[in-house]
C-alpha atoms as a PDB file:
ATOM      1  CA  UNK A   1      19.835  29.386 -22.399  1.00  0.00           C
ATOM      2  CA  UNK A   2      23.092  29.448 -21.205  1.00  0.00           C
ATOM      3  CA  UNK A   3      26.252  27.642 -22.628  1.00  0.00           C
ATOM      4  CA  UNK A   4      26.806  24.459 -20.561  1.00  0.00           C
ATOM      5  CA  UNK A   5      30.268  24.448 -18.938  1.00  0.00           C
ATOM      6  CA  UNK A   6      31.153  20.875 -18.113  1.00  0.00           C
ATOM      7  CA  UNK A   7      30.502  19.271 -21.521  1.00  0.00           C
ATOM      8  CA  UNK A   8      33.171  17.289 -22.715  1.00  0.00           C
ATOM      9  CA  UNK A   9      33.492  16.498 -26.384  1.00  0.00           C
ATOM     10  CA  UNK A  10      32.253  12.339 -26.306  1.00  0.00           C
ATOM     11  CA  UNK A  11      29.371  13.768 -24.583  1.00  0.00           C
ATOM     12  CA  UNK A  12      28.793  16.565 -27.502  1.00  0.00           C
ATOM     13  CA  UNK A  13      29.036  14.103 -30.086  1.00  0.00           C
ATOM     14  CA  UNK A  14      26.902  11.962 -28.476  1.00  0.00           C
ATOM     15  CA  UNK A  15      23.983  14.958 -28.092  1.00  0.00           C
ATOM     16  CA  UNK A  16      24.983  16.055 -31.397  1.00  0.00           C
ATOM     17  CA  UNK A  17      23.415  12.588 -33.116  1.00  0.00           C
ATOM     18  CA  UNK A  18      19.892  14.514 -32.489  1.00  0.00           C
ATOM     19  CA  UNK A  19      20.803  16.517 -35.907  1.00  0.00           C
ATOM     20  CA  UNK A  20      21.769  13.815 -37.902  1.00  0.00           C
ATOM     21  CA  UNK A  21      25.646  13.724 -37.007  1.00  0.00           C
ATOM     22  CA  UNK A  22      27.665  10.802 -36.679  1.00  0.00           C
ATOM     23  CA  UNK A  23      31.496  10.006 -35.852  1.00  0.00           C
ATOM     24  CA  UNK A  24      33.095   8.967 -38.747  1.00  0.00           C
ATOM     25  CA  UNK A  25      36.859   9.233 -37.727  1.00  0.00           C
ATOM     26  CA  UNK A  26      39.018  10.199 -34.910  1.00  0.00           C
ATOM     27  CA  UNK A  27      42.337  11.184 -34.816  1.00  0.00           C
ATOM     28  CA  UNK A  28      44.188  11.626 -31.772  1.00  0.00           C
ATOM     29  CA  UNK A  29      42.318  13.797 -29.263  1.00  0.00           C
ATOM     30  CA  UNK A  30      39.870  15.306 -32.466  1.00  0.00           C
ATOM     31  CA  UNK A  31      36.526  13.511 -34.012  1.00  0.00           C
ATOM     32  CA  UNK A  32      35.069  14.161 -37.519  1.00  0.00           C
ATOM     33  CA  UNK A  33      31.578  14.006 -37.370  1.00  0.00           C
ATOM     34  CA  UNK A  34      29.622  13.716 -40.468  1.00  0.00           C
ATOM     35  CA  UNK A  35      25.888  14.639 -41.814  1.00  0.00           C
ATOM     36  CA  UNK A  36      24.722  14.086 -44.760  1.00  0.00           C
ATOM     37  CA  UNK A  37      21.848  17.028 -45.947  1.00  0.00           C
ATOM     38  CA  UNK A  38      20.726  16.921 -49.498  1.00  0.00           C
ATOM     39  CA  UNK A  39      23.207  14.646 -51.074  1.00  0.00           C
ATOM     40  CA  UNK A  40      26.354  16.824 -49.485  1.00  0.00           C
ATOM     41  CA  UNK A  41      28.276  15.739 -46.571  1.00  0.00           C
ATOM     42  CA  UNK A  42      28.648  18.358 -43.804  1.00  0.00           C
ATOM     43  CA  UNK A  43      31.679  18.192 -41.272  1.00  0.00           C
ATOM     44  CA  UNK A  44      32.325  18.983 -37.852  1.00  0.00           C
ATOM     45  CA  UNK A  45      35.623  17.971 -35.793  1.00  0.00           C
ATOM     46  CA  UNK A  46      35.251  18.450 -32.066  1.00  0.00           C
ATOM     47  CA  UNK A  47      37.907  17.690 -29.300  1.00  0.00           C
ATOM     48  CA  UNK A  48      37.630  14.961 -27.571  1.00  0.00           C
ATOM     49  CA  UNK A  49      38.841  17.175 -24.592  1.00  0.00           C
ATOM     50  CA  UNK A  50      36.937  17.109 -21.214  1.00  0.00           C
ATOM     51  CA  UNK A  51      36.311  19.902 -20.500  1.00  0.00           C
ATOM     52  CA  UNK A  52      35.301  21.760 -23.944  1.00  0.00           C
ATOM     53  CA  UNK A  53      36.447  25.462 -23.439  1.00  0.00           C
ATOM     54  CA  UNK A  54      33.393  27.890 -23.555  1.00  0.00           C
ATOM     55  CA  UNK A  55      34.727  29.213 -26.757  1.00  0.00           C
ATOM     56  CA  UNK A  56      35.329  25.895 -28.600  1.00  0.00           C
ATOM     57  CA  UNK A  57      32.192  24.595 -27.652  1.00  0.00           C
ATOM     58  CA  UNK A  58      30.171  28.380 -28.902  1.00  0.00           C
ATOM     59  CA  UNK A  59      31.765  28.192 -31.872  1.00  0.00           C
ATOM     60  CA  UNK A  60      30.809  24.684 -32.759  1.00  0.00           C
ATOM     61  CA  UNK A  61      27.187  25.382 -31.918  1.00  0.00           C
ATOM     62  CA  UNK A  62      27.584  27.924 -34.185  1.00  0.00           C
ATOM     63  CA  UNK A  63      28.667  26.099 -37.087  1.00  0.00           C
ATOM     64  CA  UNK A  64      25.946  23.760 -35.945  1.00  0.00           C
ATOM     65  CA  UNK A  65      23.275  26.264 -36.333  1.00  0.00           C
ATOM     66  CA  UNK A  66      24.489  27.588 -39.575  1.00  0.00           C
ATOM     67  CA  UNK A  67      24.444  23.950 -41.039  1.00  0.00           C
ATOM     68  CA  UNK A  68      21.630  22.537 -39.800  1.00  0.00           C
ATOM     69  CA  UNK A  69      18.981  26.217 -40.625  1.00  0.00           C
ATOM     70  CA  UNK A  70      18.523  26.827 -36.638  1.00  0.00           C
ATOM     71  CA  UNK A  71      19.342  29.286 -34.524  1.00  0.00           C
ATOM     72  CA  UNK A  72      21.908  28.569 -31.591  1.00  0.00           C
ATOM     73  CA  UNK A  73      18.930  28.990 -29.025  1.00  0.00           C
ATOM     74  CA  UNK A  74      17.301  26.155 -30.828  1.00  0.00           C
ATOM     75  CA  UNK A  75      20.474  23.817 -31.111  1.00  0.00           C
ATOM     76  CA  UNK A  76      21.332  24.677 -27.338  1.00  0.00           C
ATOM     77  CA  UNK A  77      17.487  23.499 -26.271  1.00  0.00           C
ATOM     78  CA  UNK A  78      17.692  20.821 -28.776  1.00  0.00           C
ATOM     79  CA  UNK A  79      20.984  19.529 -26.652  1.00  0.00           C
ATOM     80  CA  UNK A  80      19.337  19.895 -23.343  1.00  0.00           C
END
Protein backbone atom coordinates (compact mmCIF):
# COMPACT_ATOMS: atom_id res chain seq x y z
CA UNK A 1 0.00 0.00 0.00
CA UNK A 2 1.14 3.17 -0.83
CA UNK A 3 1.99 6.16 1.54
CA UNK A 4 -1.02 8.53 1.54
CA UNK A 5 -0.02 12.04 0.40
CA UNK A 6 -2.61 14.47 1.68
CA UNK A 7 -2.64 13.46 5.37
CA UNK A 8 -2.26 16.16 7.61
CA UNK A 9 -1.08 15.60 11.14
CA UNK A 10 -4.84 16.18 13.23
CA UNK A 11 -5.97 13.67 10.83
CA UNK A 12 -2.88 11.16 11.74
CA UNK A 13 -3.47 11.51 15.25
CA UNK A 14 -6.84 11.01 14.91
CA UNK A 15 -6.22 7.44 12.80
CA UNK A 16 -3.45 6.83 15.05
CA UNK A 17 -6.07 6.29 18.26
CA UNK A 18 -6.66 2.69 16.48
CA UNK A 19 -3.20 1.62 18.33
CA UNK A 20 -3.87 2.88 21.52
CA UNK A 21 -2.40 6.55 21.07
CA UNK A 22 -3.72 9.55 22.49
CA UNK A 23 -2.77 13.43 22.46
CA UNK A 24 -1.48 14.31 25.56
CA UNK A 25 0.15 17.78 24.79
CA UNK A 26 0.71 20.16 22.04
CA UNK A 27 3.05 22.67 21.64
CA UNK A 28 2.97 25.06 18.96
CA UNK A 29 2.56 23.38 15.57
CA UNK A 30 3.87 19.67 17.30
CA UNK A 31 1.55 16.99 19.35
CA UNK A 32 2.85 14.37 21.86
CA UNK A 33 0.93 11.46 21.60
CA UNK A 34 1.10 8.91 24.23
CA UNK A 35 0.52 4.89 24.63
CA UNK A 36 0.82 3.17 27.34
CA UNK A 37 2.11 -0.84 26.57
CA UNK A 38 3.03 -2.88 29.55
CA UNK A 39 3.26 -0.34 32.25
CA UNK A 40 5.76 2.03 29.94
CA UNK A 41 4.62 5.03 28.20
CA UNK A 42 5.55 5.20 24.49
CA UNK A 43 5.82 8.68 22.64
CA UNK A 44 5.23 10.01 19.38
CA UNK A 45 5.21 13.90 18.40
CA UNK A 46 3.75 14.57 14.98
CA UNK A 47 3.29 18.03 13.23
CA UNK A 48 0.35 19.40 13.22
CA UNK A 49 1.30 20.52 9.61
CA UNK A 50 -1.18 19.96 6.68
CA UNK A 51 0.28 18.56 4.54
CA UNK A 52 2.68 15.87 6.37
CA UNK A 53 5.80 15.57 4.04
CA UNK A 54 6.14 11.95 2.64
CA UNK A 55 9.20 11.57 4.70
CA UNK A 56 7.83 12.81 8.07
CA UNK A 57 4.88 10.91 7.78
CA UNK A 58 7.25 7.29 6.67
CA UNK A 59 9.21 7.80 9.37
CA UNK A 60 6.50 8.07 11.94
CA UNK A 61 4.85 4.93 10.62
CA UNK A 62 7.95 3.56 11.19
CA UNK A 63 8.40 4.30 14.68
CA UNK A 64 4.79 3.22 14.80
CA UNK A 65 5.50 -0.19 13.62
CA UNK A 66 8.52 -0.68 15.71
CA UNK A 67 6.42 0.24 18.89
CA UNK A 68 3.42 -1.25 18.43
CA UNK A 69 5.21 -5.24 16.98
CA UNK A 70 3.69 -4.62 13.27
CA UNK A 71 5.01 -4.20 10.22
CA UNK A 72 4.46 -0.78 8.30
CA UNK A 73 2.16 -2.71 5.73
CA UNK A 74 0.03 -3.58 8.67
CA UNK A 75 -0.02 -0.01 10.36
CA UNK A 76 -0.60 1.58 6.78
CA UNK A 77 -3.87 -0.95 6.27
CA UNK A 78 -4.67 -0.51 9.83
CA UNK A 79 -4.93 3.51 8.94
CA UNK A 80 -6.93 2.98 5.86
Amino acid sequence: MRIPRDLNGVDLARRLGRFGYSITRQSGSHMRLTRIDGGQEKHLTIPAHKPLRVGTLRQILKDVAGQTDQTMEEVLDALG
